[in-house]
C-alpha atoms as a PDB file:
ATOM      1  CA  UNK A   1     -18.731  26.089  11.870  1.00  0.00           C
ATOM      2  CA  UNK A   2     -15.087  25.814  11.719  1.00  0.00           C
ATOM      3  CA  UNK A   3     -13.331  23.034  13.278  1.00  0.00           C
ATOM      4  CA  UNK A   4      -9.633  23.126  15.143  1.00  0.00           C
ATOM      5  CA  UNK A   5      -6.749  21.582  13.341  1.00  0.00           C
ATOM      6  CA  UNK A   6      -7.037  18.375  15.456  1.00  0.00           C
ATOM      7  CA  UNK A   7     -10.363  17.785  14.517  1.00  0.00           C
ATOM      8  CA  UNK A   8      -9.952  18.515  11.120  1.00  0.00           C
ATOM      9  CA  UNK A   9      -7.050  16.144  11.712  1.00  0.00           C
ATOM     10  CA  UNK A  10      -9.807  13.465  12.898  1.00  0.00           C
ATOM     11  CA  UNK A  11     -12.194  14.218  10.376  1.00  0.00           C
ATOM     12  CA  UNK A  12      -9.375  13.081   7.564  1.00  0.00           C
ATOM     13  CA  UNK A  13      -8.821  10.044   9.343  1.00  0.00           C
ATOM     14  CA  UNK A  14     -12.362   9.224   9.524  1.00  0.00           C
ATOM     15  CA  UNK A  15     -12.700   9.212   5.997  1.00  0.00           C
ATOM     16  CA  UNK A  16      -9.777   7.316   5.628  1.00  0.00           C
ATOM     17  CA  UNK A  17     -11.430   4.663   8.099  1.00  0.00           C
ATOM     18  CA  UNK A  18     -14.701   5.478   5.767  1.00  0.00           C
ATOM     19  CA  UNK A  19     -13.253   4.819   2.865  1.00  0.00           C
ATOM     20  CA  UNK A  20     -11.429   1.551   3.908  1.00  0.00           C
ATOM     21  CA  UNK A  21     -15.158   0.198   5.333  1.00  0.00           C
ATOM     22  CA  UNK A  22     -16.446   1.476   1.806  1.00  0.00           C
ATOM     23  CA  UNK A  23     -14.465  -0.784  -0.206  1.00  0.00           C
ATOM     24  CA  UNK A  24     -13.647  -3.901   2.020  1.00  0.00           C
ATOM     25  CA  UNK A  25     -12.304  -6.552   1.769  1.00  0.00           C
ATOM     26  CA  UNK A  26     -12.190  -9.596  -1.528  1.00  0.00           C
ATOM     27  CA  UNK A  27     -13.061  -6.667  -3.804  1.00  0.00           C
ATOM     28  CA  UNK A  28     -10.885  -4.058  -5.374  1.00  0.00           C
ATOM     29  CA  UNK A  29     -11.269  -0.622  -4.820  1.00  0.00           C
ATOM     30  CA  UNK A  30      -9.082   2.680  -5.588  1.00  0.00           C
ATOM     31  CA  UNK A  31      -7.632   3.056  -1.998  1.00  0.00           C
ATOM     32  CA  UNK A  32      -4.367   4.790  -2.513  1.00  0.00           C
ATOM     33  CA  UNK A  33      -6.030   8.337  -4.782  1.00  0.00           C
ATOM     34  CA  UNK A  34      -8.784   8.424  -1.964  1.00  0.00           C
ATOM     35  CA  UNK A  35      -6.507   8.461   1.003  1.00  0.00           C
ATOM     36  CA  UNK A  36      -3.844  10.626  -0.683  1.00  0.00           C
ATOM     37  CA  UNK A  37      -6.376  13.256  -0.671  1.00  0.00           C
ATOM     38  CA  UNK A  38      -8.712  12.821   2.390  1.00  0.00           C
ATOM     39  CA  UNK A  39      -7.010  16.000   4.180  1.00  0.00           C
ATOM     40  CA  UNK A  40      -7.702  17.835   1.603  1.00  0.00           C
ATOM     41  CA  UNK A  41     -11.110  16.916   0.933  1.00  0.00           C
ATOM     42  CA  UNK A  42     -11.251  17.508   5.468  1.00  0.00           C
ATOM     43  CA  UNK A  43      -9.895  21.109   4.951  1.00  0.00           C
ATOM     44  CA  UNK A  44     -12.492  22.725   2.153  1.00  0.00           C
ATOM     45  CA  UNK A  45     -15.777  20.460   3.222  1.00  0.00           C
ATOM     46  CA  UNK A  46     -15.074  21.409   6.918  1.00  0.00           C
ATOM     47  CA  UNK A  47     -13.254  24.377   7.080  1.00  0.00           C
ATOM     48  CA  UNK A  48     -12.912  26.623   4.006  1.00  0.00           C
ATOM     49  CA  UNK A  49     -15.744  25.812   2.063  1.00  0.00           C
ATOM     50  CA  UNK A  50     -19.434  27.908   1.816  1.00  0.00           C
ATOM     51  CA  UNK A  51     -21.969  24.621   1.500  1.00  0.00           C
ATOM     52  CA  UNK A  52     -25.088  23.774   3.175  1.00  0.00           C
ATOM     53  CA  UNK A  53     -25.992  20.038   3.161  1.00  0.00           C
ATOM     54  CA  UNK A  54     -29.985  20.941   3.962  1.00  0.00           C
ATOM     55  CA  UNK A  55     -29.544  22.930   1.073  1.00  0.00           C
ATOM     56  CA  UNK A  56     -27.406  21.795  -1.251  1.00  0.00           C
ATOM     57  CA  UNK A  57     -28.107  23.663  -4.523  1.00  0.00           C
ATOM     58  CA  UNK A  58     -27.918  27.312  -2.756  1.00  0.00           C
ATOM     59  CA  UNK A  59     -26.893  29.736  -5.874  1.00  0.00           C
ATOM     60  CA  UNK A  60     -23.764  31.385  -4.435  1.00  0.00           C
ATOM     61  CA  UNK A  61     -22.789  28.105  -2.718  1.00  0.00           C
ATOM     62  CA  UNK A  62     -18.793  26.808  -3.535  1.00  0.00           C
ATOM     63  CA  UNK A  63     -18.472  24.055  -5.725  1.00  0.00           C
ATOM     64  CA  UNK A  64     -16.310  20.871  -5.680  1.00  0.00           C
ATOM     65  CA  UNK A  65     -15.458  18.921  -8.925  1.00  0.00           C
ATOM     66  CA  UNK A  66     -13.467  15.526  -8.036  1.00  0.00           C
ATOM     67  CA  UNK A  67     -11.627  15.198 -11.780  1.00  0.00           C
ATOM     68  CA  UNK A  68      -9.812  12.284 -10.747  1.00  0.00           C
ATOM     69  CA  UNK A  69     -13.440  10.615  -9.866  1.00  0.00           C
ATOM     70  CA  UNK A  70     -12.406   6.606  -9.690  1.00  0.00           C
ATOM     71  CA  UNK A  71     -11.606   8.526  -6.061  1.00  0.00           C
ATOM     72  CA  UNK A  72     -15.076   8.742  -5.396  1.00  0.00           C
ATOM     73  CA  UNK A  73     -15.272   7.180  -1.901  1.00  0.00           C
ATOM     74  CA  UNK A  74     -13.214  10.765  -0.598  1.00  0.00           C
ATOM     75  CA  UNK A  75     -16.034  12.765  -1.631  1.00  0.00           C
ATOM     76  CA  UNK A  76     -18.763   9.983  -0.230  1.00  0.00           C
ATOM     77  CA  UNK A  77     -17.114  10.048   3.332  1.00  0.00           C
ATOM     78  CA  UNK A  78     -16.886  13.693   3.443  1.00  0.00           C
ATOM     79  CA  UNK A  79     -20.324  14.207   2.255  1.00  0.00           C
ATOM     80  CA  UNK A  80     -22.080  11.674   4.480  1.00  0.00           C
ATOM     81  CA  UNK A  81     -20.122  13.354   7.474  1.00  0.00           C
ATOM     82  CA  UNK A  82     -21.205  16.556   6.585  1.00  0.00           C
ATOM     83  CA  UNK A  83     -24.748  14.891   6.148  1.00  0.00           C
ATOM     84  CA  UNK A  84     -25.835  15.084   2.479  1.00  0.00           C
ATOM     85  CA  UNK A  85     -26.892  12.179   3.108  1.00  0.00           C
ATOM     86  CA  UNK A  86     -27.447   9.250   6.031  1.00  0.00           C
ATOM     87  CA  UNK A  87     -23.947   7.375   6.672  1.00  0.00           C
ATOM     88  CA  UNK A  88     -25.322   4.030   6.166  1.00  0.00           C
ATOM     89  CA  UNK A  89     -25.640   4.645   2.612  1.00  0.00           C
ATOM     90  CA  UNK A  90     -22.022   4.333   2.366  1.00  0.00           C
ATOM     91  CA  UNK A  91     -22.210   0.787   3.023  1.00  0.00           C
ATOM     92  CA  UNK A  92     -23.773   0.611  -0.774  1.00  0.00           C
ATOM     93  CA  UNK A  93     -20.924   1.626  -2.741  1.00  0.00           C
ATOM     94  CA  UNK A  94     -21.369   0.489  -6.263  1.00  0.00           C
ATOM     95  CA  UNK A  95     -24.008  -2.197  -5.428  1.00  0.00           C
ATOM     96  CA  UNK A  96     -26.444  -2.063  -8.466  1.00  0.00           C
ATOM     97  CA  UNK A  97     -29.038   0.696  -7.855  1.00  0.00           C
ATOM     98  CA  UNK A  98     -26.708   2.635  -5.031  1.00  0.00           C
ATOM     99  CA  UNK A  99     -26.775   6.257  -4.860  1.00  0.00           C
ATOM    100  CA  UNK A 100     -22.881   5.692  -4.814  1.00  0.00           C
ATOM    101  CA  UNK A 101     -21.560   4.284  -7.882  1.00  0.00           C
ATOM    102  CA  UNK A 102     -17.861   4.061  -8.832  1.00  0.00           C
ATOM    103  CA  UNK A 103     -17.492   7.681 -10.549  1.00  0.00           C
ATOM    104  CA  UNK A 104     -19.934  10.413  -8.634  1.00  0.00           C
ATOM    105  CA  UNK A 105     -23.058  11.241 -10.659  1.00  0.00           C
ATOM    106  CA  UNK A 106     -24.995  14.445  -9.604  1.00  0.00           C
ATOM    107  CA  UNK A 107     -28.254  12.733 -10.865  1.00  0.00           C
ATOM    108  CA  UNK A 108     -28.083  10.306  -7.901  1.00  0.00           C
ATOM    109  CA  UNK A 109     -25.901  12.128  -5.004  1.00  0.00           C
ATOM    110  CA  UNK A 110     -26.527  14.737  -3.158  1.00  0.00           C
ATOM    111  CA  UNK A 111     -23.394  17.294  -3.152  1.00  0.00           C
ATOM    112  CA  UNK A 112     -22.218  16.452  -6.516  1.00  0.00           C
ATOM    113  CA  UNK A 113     -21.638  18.831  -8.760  1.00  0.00           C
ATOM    114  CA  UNK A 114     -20.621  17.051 -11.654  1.00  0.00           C
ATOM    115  CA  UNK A 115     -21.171  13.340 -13.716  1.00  0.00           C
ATOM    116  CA  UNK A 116     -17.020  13.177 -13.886  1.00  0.00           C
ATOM    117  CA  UNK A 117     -14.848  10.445 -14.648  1.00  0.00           C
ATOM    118  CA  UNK A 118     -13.323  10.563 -18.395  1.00  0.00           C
ATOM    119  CA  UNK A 119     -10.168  11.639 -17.021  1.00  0.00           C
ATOM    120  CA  UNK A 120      -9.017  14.840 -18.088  1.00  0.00           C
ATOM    121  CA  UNK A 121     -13.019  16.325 -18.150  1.00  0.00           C
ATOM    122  CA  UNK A 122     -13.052  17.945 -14.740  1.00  0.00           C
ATOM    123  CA  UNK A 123     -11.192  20.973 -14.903  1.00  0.00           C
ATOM    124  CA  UNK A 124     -12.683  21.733 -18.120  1.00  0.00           C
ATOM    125  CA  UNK A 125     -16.426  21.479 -16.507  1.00  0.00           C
ATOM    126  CA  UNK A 126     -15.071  23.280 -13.359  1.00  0.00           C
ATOM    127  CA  UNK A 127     -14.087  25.960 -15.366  1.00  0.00           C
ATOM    128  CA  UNK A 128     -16.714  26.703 -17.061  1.00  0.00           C
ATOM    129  CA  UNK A 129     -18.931  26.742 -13.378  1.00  0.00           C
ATOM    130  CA  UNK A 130     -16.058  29.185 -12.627  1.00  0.00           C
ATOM    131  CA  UNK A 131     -16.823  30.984 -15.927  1.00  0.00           C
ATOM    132  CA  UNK A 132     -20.695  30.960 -15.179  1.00  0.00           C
ATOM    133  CA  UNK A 133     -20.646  32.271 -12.029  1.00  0.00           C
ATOM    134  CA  UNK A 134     -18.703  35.432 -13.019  1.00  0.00           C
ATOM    135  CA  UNK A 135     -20.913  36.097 -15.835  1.00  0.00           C
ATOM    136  CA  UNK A 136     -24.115  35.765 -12.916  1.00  0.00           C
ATOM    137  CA  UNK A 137     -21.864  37.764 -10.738  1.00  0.00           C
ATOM    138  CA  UNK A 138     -22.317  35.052  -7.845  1.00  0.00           C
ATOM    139  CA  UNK A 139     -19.917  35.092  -5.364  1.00  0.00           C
ATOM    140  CA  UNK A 140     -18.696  31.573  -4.822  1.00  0.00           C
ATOM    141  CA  UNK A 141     -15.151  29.573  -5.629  1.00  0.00           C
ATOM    142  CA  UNK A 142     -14.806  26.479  -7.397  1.00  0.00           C
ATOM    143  CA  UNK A 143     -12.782  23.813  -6.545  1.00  0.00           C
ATOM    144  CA  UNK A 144     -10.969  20.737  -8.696  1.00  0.00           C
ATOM    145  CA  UNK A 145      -8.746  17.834  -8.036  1.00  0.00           C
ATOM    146  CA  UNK A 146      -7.112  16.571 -10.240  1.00  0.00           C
ATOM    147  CA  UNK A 147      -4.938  13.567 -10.298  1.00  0.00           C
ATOM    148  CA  UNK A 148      -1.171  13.664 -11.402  1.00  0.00           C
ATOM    149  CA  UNK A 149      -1.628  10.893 -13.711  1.00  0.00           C
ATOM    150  CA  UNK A 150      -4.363  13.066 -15.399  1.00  0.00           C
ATOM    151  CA  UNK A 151      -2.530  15.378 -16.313  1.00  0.00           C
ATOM    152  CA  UNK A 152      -1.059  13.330 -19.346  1.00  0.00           C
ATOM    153  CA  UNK A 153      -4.469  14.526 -20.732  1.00  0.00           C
ATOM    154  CA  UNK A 154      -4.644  17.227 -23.127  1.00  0.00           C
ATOM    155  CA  UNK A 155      -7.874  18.430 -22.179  1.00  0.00           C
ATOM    156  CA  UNK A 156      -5.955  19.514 -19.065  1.00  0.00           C
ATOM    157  CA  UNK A 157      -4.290  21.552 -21.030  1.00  0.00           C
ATOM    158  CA  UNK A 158      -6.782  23.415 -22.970  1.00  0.00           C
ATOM    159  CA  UNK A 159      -8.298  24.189 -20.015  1.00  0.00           C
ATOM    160  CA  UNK A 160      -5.700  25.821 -17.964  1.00  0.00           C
ATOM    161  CA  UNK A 161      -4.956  27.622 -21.022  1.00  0.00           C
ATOM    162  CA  UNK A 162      -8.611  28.910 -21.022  1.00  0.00           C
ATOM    163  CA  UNK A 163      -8.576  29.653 -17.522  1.00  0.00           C
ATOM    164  CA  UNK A 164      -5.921  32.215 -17.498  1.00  0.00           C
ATOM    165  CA  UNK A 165      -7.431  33.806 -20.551  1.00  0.00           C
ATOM    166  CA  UNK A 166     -10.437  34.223 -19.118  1.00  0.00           C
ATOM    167  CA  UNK A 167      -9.103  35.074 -15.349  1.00  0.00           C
ATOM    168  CA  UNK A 168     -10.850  32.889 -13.529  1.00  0.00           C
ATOM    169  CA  UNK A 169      -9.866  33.949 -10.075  1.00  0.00           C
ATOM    170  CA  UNK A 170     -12.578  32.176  -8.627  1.00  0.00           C
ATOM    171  CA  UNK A 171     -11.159  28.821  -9.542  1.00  0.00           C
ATOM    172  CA  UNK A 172      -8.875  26.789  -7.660  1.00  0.00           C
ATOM    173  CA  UNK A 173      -7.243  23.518  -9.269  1.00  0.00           C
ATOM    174  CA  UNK A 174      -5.437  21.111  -6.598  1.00  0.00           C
ATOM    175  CA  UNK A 175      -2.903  18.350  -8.226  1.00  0.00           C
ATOM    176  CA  UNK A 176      -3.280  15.438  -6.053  1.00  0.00           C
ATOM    177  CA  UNK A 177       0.746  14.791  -6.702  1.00  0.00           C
ATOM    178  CA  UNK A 178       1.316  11.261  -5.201  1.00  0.00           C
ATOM    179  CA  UNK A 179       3.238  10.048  -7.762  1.00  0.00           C
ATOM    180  CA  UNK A 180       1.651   7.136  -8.678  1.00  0.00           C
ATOM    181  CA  UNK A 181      -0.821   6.126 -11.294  1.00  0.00           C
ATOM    182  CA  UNK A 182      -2.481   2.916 -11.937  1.00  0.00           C
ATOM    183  CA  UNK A 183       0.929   1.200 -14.102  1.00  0.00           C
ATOM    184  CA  UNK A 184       3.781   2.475 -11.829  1.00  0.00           C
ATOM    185  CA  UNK A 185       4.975   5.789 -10.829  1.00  0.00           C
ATOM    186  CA  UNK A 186       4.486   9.111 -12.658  1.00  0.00           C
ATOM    187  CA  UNK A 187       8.606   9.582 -13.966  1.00  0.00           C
ATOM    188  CA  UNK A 188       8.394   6.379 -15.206  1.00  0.00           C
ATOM    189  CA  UNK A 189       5.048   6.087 -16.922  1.00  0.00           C
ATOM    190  CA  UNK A 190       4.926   9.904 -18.471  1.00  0.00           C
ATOM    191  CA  UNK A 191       7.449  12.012 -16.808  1.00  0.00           C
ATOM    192  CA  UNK A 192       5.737  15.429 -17.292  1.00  0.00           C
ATOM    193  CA  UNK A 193       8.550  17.519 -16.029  1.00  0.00           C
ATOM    194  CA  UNK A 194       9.040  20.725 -13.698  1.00  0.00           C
ATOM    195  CA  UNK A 195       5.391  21.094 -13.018  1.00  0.00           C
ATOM    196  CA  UNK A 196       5.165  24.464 -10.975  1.00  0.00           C
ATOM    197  CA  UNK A 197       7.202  26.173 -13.924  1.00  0.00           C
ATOM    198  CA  UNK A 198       4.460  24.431 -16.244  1.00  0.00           C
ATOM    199  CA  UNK A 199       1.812  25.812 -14.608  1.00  0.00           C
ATOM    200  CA  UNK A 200       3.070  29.168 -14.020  1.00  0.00           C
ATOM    201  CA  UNK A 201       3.903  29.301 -18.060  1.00  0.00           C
ATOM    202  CA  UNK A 202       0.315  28.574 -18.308  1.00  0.00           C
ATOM    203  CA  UNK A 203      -0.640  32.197 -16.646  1.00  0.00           C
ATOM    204  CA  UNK A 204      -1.608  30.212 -12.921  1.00  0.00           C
ATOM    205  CA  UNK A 205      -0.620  31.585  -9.621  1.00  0.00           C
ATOM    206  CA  UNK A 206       1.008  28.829  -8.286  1.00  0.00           C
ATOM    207  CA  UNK A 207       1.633  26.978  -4.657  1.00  0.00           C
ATOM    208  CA  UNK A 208       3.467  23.998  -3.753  1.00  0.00           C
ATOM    209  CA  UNK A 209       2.329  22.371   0.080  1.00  0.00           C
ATOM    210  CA  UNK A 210       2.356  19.272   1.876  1.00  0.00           C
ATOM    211  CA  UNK A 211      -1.211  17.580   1.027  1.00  0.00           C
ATOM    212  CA  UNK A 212      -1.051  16.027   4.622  1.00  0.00           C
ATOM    213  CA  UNK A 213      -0.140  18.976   6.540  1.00  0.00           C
ATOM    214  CA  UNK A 214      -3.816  20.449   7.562  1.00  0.00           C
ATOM    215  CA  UNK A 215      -2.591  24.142   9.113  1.00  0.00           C
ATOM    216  CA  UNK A 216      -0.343  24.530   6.105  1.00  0.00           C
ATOM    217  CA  UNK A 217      -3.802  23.534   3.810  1.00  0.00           C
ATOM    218  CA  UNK A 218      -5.726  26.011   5.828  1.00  0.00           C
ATOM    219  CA  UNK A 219      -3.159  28.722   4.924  1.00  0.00           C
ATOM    220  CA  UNK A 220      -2.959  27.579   1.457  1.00  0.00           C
ATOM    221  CA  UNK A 221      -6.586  27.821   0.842  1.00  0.00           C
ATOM    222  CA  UNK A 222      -6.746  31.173   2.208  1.00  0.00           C
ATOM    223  CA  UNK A 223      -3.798  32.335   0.198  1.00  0.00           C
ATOM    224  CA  UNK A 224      -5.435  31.353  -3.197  1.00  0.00           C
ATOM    225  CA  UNK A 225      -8.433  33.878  -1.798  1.00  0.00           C
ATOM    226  CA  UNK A 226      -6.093  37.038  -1.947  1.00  0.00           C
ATOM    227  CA  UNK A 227      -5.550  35.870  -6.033  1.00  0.00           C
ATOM    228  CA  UNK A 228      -6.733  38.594  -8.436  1.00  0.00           C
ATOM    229  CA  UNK A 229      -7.139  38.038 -12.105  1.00  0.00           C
ATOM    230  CA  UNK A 230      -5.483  34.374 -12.178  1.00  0.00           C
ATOM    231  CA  UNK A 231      -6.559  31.020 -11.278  1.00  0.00           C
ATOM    232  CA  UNK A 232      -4.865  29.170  -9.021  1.00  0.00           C
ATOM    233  CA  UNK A 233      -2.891  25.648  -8.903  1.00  0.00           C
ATOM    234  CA  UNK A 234      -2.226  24.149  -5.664  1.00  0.00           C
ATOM    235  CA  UNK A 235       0.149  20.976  -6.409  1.00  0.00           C
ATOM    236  CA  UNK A 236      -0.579  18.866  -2.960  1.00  0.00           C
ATOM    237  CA  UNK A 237       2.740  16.928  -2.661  1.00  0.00           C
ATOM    238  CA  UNK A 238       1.170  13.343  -1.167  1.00  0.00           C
ATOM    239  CA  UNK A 239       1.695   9.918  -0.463  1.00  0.00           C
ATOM    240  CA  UNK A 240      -0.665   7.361  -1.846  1.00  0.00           C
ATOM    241  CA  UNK A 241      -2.355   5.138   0.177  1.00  0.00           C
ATOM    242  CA  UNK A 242      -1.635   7.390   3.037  1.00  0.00           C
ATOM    243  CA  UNK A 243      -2.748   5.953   6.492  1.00  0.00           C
ATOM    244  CA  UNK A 244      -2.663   2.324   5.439  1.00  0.00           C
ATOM    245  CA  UNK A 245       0.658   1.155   6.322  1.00  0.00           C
ATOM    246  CA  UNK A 246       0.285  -1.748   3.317  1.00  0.00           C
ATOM    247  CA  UNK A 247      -0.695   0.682   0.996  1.00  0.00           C
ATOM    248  CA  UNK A 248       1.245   3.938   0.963  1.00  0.00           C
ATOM    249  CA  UNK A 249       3.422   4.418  -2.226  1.00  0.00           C
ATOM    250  CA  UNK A 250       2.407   1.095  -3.068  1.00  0.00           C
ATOM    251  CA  UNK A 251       0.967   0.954  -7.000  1.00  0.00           C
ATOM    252  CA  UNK A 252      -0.871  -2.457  -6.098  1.00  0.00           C
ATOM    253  CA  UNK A 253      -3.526  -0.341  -4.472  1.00  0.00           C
ATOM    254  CA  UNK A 254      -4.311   2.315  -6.910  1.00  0.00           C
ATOM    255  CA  UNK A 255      -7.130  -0.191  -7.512  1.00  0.00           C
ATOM    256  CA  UNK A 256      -6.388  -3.233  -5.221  1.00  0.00           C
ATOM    257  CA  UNK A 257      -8.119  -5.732  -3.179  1.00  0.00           C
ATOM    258  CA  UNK A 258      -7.170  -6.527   0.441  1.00  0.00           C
ATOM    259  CA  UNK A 259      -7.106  -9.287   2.748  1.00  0.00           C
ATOM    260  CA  UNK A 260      -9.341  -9.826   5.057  1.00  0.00           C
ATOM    261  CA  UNK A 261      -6.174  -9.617   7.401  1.00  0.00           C
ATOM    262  CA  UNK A 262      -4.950  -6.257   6.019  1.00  0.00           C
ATOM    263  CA  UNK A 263      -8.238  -5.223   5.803  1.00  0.00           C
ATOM    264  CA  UNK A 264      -7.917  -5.605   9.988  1.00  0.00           C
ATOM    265  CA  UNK A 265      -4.451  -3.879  10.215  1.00  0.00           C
ATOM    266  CA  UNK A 266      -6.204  -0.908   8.131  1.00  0.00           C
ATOM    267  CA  UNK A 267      -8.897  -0.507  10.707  1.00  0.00           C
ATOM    268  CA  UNK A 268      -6.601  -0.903  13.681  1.00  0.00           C
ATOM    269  CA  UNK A 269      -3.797   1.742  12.160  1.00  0.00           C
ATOM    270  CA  UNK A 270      -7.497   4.109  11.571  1.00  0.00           C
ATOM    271  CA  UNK A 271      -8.890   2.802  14.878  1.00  0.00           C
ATOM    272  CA  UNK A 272      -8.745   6.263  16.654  1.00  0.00           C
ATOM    273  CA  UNK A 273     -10.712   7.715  14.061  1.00  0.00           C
ATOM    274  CA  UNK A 274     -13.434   9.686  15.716  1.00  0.00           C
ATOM    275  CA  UNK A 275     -11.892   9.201  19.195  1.00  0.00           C
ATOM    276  CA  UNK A 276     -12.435  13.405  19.348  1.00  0.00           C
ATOM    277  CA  UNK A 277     -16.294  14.913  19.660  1.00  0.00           C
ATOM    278  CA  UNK A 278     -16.481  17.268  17.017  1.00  0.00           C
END
């Protein structure tokens, strides 16, 4: 089932709601790289991607790698509302012996592809998933996020550079560009210049969106389908924290801790979360 644009629009707003319930309040969490990419994560869990939660290790199934993993409650929302697994369980994040801890591990969750986390990993495992399933000539797509702060990683590097040689058209990289990582913003920190030029120099078929704009992710996604013979970048331009008034473009909550009275302004600016049956 595919769901309308305002639904999908709902569904990203439930995770952010999710994700904010996740964490809490007193304790620090990584709001601001989960929120930046909840549309995103709405757009291939509920719309483009070929995934079935009662069976969730189908052979020709898509995959999703979360690079950037200290983003983990994204993925957890999304995969409890597709029903991997029963929503309360959310409510354990990173208590000792949870299904959920802080970086996903796909010896405890079901839906995870992955044990990810070293930053800079990800795209390497995710392409060689791409790589295996061409060699088993399986028909399914991969999918990575990456974070932009990652990419001062060299692994990153060695792996887009593999990619391309190997024309791994059935892999599709998305930059979670929010500008932000966990000591300041991006120019400031490591400045890693005109990144669609970068990526295109790398042999990548390349396309810049809005990461909160759902129809425009729906036509991305299909775009990067029509690709032959290269892999494809999709650099997500987004706003960290986004849906948390407090928190958007704010480094504080990369890995902050609210108050119990912003945790209640969160909830209230998520409150219609849901508010449309799906």
């Amino acid at each position: 089932m595919k769901y309308t644009v305002e639904q999908l629009e709902s569904i990203a707003k439930r995770i952010r709601r999710d994700i904010v319930q996740m964490i809490g309040y007193g304790k620090t969490g990584h709001f601001g790289g989960a929120c930046s990419m909840a549309d995103i994560v709405a757009v291939l869990y509920f719309n483009k991607m070929n995934h079935d939660p009662t069976n969730p290790k189908m052979p020709d199934r898509d995959r999703f790698l979360l690079s950037k993993a200290h983003s983990a409650p994204v993925q957890y929302a999304a995969l409890a509302q597709c029903g991997y697994f029963p929503r309360e369980e959310l409510a354990s994040l990173k208590k000792l012996g949870s299904m959920l801890q802080g970086h996903p591990d796909m010896h405890k969750t079901p839906g995870i592809e992955a044990n990810t986390g070293s930053l800079g990993q990800g795209l390497s495992i995710a392409a060689g998933i791409a790589a295996a399933g061409k060699i088993d000539k399986l028909n399914y797509k991969v999918y990575c996020v990456i974070g932009d702060g990652e990419m001062a990683e060299g692994q990153i590097w060695e792996a887009a550079m593999a990619a391309s040689c190997y024309k791994l058209d059935n892999l599709v990289c998305i930059l979670d560009r929010n500008g932000i990582q966990a000591t300041g913003c991006i120019a400031e920190r490591f400045n890693y210049g005109p990144v669609v030029q970068k990526w295109e120099s790398f042999g990548w078929h390349v396309i810049e969106c809005n990461g909160h704009d759902i129809k425009e992710l729906i036509g991305v996604f299909n775009e990067a389908d029509k690709v032959n013979g290269k892999p494809v970048m999709v650099i997500a331009n987004t706003i960290k924290g986004k849906g948390i008034s407090f928190a958007e473009n704010n480094v504080a909550f990369h890995n902050g801790a609210m108050t119990s009275e912003q945790y209640e302004l969160a909830m209230q600016e998520l409150a219609d979360a849901g508010d449309n049956k799906l």
